[in-house]
N, C-alpha and C. Protein backbone atom coordinates (compact mmCIF):
# COMPACT_ATOMS: atom_id res chain seq x y z
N UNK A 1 37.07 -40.25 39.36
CA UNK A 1 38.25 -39.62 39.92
C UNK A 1 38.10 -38.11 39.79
N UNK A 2 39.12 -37.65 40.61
CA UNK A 2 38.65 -35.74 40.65
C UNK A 2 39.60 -35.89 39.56
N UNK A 3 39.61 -34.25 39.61
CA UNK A 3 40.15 -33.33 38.43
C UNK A 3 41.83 -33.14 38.92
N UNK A 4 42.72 -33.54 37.98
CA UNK A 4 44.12 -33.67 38.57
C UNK A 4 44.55 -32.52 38.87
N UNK A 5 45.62 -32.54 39.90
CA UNK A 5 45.78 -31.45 40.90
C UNK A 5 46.85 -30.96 40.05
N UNK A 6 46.79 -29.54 40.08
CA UNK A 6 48.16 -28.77 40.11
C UNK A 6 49.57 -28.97 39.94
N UNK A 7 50.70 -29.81 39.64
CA UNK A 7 52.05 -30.15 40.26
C UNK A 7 52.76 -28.91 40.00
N UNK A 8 52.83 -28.27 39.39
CA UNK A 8 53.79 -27.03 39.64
C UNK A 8 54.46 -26.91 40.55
N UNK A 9 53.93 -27.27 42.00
CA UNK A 9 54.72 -26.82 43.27
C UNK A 9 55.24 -28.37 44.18
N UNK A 10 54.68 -29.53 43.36
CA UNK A 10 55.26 -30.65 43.91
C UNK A 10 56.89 -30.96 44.21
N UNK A 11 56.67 -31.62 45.39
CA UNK A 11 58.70 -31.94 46.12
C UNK A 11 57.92 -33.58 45.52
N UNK A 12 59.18 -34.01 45.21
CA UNK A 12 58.96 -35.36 44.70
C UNK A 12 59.68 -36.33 45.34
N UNK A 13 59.39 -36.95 46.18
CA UNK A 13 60.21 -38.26 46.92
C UNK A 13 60.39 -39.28 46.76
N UNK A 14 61.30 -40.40 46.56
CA UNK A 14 61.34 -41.77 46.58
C UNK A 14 61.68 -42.08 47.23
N UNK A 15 61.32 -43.86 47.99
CA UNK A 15 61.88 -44.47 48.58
C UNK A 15 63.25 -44.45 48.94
N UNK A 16 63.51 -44.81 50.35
CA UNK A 16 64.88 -44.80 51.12
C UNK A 16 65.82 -46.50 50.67
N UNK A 17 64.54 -47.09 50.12
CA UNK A 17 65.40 -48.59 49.35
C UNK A 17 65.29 -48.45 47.79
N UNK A 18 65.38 -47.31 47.17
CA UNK A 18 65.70 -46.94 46.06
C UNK A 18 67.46 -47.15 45.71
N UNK A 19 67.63 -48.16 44.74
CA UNK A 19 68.97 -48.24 44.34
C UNK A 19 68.99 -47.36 42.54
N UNK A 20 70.45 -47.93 42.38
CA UNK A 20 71.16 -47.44 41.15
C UNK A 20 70.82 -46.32 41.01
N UNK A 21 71.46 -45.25 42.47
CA UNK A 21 71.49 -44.28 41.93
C UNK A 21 69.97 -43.35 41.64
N UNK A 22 69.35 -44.02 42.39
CA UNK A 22 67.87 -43.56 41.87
C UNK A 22 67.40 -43.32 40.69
N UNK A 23 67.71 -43.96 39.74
CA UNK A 23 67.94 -43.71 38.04
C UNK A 23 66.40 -44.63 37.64
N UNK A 24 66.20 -45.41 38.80
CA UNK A 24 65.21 -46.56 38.62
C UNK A 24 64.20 -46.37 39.24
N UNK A 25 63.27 -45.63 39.44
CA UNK A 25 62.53 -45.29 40.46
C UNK A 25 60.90 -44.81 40.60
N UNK A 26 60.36 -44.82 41.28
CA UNK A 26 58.89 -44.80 41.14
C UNK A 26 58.95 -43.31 42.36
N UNK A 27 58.61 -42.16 41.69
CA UNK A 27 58.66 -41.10 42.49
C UNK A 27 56.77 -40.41 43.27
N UNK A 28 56.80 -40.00 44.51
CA UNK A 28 55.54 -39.52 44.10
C UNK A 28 56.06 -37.74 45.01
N UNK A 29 54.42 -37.26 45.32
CA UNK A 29 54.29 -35.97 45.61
C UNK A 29 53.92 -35.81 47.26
N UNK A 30 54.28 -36.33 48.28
CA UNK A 30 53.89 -35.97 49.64
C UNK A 30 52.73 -34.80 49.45
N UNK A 31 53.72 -34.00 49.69
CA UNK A 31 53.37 -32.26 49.37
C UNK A 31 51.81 -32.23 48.48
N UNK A 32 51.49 -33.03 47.64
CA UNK A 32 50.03 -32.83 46.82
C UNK A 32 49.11 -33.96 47.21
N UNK A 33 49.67 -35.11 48.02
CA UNK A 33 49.28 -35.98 48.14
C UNK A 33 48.26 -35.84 49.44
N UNK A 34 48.44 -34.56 50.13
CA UNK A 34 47.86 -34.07 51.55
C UNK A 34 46.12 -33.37 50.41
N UNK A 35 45.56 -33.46 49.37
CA UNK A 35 44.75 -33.66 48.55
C UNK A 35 43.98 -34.41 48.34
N UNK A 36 44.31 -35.71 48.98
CA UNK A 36 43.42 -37.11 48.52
C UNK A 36 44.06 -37.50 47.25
N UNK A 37 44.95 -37.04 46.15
CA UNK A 37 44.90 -37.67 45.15
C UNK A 37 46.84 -37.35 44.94
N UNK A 38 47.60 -38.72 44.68
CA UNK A 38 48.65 -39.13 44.59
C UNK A 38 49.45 -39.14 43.32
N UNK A 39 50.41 -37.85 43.36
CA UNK A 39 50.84 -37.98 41.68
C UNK A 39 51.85 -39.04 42.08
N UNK A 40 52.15 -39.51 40.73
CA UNK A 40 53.18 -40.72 40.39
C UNK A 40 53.98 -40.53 39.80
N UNK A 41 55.25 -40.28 39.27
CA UNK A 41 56.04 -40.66 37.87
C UNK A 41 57.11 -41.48 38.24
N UNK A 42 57.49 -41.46 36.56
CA UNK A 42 58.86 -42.34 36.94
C UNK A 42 59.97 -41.21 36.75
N UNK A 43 61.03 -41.42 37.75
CA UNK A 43 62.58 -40.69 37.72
C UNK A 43 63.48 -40.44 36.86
N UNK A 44 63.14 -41.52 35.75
CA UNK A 44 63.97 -41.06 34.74
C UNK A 44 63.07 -40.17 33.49
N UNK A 45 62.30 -40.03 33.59
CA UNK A 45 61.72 -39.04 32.70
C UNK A 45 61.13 -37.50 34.10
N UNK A 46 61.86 -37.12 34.66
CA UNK A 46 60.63 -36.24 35.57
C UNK A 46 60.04 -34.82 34.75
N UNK A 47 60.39 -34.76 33.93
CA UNK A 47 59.25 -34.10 32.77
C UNK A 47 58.37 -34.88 32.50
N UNK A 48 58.02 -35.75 32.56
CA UNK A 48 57.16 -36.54 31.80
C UNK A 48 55.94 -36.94 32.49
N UNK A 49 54.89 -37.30 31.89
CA UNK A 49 53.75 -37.24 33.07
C UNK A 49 53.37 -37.99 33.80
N UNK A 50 52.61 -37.37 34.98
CA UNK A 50 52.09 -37.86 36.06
C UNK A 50 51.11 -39.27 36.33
N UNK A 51 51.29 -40.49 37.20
CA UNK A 51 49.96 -41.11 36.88
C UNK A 51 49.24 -40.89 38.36
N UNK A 52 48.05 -40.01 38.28
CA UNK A 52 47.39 -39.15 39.48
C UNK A 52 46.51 -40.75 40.48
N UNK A 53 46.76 -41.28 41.38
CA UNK A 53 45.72 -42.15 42.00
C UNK A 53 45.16 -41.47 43.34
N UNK A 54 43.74 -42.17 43.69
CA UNK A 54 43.24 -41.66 44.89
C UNK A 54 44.08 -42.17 45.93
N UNK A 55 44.63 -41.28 47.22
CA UNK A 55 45.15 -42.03 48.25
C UNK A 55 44.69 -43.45 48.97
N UNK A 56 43.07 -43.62 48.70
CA UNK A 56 43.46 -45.08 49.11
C UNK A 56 43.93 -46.49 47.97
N UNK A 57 43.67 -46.11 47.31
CA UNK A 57 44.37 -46.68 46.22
C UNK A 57 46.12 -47.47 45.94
N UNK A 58 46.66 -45.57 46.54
CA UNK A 58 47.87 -45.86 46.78
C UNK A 58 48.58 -46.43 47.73
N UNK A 59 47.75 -45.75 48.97
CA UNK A 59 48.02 -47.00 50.39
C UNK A 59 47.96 -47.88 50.49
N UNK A 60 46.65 -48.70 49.52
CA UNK A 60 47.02 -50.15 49.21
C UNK A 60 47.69 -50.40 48.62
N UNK A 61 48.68 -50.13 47.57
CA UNK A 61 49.93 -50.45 46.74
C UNK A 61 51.11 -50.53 47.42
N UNK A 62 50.64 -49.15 48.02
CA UNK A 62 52.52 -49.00 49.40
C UNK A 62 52.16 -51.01 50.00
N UNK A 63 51.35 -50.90 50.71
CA UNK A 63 50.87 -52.16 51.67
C UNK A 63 51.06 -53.24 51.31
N UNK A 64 50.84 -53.25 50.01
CA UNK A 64 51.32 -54.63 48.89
C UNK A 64 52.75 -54.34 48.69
N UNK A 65 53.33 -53.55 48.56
CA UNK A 65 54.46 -53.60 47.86
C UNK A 65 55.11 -54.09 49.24
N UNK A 66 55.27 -53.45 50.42
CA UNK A 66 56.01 -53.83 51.38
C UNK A 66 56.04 -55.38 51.83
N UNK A 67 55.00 -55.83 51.61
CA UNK A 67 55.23 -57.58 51.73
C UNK A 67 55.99 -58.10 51.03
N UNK A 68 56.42 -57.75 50.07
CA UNK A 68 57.38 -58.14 48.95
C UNK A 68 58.83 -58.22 49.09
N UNK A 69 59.43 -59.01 48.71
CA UNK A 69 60.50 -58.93 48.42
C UNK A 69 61.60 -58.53 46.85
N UNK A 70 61.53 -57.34 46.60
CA UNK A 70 61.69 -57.20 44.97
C UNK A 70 63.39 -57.68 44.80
């Protein structure tokens, strides 16, 4: 894996089927993700750190996750 990117300047987005308030949530970085490499955290800590994956990695997760019914 590369060398983790920068977040200083990351916009952090979650899902549009994000409930409770978004209190529960799996956030990532659009904005750093145009890099090849996908920061992660979770919403209720957003100080807290990043888990960095390669974009195809993560595209397969989005891809899996959407078949799902959670």
């Amino acid at each position: 894996m590369s060398a983790t990117p920068d977040l200083t300047g990351a916009r952090w987005a979650k899902s549009s089927f994000s409930g409770n308030g978004g209190a529960q949530c799996v956030e990532w970085a659009p904005n750093i993700a145009t890099s090849g490499l996908v920061p992660v955290r979770d919403s209720k800590t957003p100080d807290g750190p990043a888990l960095i994956f390669e974009a195809a990695a993560w595209a397969s997760f989005v891809a899996f996750a959407k078949t799902r019914v959670i």
